[in-house]
C-alpha atoms as a PDB file:
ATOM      1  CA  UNK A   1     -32.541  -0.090  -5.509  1.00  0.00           C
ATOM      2  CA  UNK A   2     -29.117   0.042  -3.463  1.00  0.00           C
ATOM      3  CA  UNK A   3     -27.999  -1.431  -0.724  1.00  0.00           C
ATOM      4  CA  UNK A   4     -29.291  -0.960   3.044  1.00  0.00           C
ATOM      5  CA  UNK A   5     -27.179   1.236   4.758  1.00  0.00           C
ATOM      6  CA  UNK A   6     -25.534  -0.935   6.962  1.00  0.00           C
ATOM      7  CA  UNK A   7     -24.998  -3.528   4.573  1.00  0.00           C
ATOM      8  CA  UNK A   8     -22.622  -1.139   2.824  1.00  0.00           C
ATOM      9  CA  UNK A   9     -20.597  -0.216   5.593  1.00  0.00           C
ATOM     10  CA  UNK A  10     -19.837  -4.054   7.005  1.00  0.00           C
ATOM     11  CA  UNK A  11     -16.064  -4.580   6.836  1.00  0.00           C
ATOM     12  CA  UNK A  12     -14.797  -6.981   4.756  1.00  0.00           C
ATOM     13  CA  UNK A  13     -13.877 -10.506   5.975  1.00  0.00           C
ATOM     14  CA  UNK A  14     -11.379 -12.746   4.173  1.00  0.00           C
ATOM     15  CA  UNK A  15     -12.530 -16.226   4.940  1.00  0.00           C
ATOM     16  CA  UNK A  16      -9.099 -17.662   3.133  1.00  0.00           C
ATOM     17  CA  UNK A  17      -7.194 -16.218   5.965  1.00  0.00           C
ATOM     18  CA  UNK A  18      -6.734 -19.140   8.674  1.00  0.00           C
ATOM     19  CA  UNK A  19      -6.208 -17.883  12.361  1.00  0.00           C
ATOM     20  CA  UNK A  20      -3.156 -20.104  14.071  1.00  0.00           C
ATOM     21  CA  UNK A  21      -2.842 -17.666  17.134  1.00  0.00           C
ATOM     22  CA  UNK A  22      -4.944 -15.697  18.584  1.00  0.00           C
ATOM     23  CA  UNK A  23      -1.777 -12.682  18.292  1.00  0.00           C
ATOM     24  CA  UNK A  24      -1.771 -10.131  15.445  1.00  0.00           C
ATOM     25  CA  UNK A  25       0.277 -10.004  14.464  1.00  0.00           C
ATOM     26  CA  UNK A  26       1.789 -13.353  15.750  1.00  0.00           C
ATOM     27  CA  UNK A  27       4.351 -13.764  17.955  1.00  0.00           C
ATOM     28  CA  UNK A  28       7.908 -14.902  16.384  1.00  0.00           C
ATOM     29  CA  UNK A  29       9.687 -17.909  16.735  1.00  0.00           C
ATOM     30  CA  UNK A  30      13.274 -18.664  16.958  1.00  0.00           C
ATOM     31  CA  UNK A  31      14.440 -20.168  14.043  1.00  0.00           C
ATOM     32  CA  UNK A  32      14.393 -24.017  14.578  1.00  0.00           C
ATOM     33  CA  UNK A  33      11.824 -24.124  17.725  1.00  0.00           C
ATOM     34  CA  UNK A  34       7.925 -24.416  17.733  1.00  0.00           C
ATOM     35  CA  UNK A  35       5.547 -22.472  20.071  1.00  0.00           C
ATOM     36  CA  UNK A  36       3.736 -25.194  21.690  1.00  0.00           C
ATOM     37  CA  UNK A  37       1.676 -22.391  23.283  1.00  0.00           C
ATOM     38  CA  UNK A  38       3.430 -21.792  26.748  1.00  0.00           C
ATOM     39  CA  UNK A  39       6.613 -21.130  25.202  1.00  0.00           C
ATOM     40  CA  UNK A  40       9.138 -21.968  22.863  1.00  0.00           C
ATOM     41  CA  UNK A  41       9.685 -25.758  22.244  1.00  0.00           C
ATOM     42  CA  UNK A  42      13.550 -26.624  20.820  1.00  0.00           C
ATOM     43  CA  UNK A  43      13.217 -30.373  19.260  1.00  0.00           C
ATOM     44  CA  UNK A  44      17.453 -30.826  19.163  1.00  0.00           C
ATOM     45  CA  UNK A  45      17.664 -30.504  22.921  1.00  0.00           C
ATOM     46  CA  UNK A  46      13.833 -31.107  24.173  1.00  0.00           C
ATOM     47  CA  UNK A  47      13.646 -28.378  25.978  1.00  0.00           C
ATOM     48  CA  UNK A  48      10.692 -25.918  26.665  1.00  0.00           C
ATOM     49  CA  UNK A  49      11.348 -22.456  27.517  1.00  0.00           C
ATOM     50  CA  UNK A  50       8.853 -19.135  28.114  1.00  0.00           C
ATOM     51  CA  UNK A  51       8.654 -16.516  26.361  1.00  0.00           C
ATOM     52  CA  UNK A  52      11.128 -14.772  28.279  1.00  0.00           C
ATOM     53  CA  UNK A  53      13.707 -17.319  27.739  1.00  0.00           C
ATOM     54  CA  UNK A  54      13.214 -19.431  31.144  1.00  0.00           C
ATOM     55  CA  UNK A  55      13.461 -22.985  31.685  1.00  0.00           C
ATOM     56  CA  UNK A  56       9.866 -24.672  31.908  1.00  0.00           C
ATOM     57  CA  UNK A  57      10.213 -28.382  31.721  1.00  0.00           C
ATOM     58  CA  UNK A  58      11.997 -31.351  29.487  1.00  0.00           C
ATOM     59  CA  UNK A  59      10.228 -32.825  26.883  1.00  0.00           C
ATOM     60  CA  UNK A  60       8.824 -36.302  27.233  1.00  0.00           C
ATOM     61  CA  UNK A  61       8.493 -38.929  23.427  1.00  0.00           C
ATOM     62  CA  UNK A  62       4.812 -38.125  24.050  1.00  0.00           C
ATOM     63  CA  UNK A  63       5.116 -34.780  23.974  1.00  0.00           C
ATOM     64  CA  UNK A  64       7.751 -34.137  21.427  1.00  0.00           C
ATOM     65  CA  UNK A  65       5.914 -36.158  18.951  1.00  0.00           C
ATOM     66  CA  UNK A  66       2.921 -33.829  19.897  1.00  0.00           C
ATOM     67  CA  UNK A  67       4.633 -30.560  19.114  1.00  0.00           C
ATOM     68  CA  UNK A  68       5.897 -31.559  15.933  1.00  0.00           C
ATOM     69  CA  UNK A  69       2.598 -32.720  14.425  1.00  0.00           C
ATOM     70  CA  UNK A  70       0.540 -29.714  15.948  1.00  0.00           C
ATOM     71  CA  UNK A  71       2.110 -26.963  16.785  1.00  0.00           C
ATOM     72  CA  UNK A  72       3.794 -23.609  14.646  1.00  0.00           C
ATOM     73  CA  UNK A  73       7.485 -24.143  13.428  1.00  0.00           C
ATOM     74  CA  UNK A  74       9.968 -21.467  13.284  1.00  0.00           C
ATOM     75  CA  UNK A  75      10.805 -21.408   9.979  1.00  0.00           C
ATOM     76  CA  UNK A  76       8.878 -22.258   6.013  1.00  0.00           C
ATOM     77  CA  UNK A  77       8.078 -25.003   4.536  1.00  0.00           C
ATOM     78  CA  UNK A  78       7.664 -25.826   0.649  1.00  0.00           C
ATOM     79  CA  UNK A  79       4.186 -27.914   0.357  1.00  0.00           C
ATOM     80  CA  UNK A  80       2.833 -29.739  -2.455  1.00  0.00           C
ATOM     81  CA  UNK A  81       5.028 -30.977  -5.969  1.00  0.00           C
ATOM     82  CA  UNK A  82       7.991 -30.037  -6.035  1.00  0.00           C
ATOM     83  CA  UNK A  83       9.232 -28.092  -9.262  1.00  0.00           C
ATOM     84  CA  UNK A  84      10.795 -30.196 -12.010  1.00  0.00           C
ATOM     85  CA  UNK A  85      14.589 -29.079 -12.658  1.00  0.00           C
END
């Protein structure tokens, strides 16, 4: 015997997929900056910015170190071994 009806026509969810922003597709980041969520964070001058490019507030150690554990970087990363040459 098949399937109920409605069984069959559920969509498909991909449960390897993780969700880091609730935009879709997400928003993009300048290259060398991390969204810390009300804008764009830039680590080499500590400055966060909006999205529209205006000055929100200086950095403090507390919450640099913050951004750059949590939040989304601007560019990839290579994670796990490294290839042998």
């Amino acid at each position: 015997m098949g399937l109920p009806e409605l069984t069959r026509r559920r969509p498909r969810v991909n449960l390897c997929i993780s969700q880091v922003t609730n935009m879709d597709p997400p928003r993009k980041i300048p290259p060398g900056c991390y969204d810390c969520g009300d804008g764009f964070y830039n680590p080499t001058t500590r400055i966060v910015k909006d999205y529209k490019n205006r000055f929100l507030r200086n950095a403090d150690d507390d919450e640099h170190e913050w951004i750059i554990r949590t939040c989304r970087k601007g560019w990839d990363e290579t994670m796990g071994p490294k290839p042998k040459p």
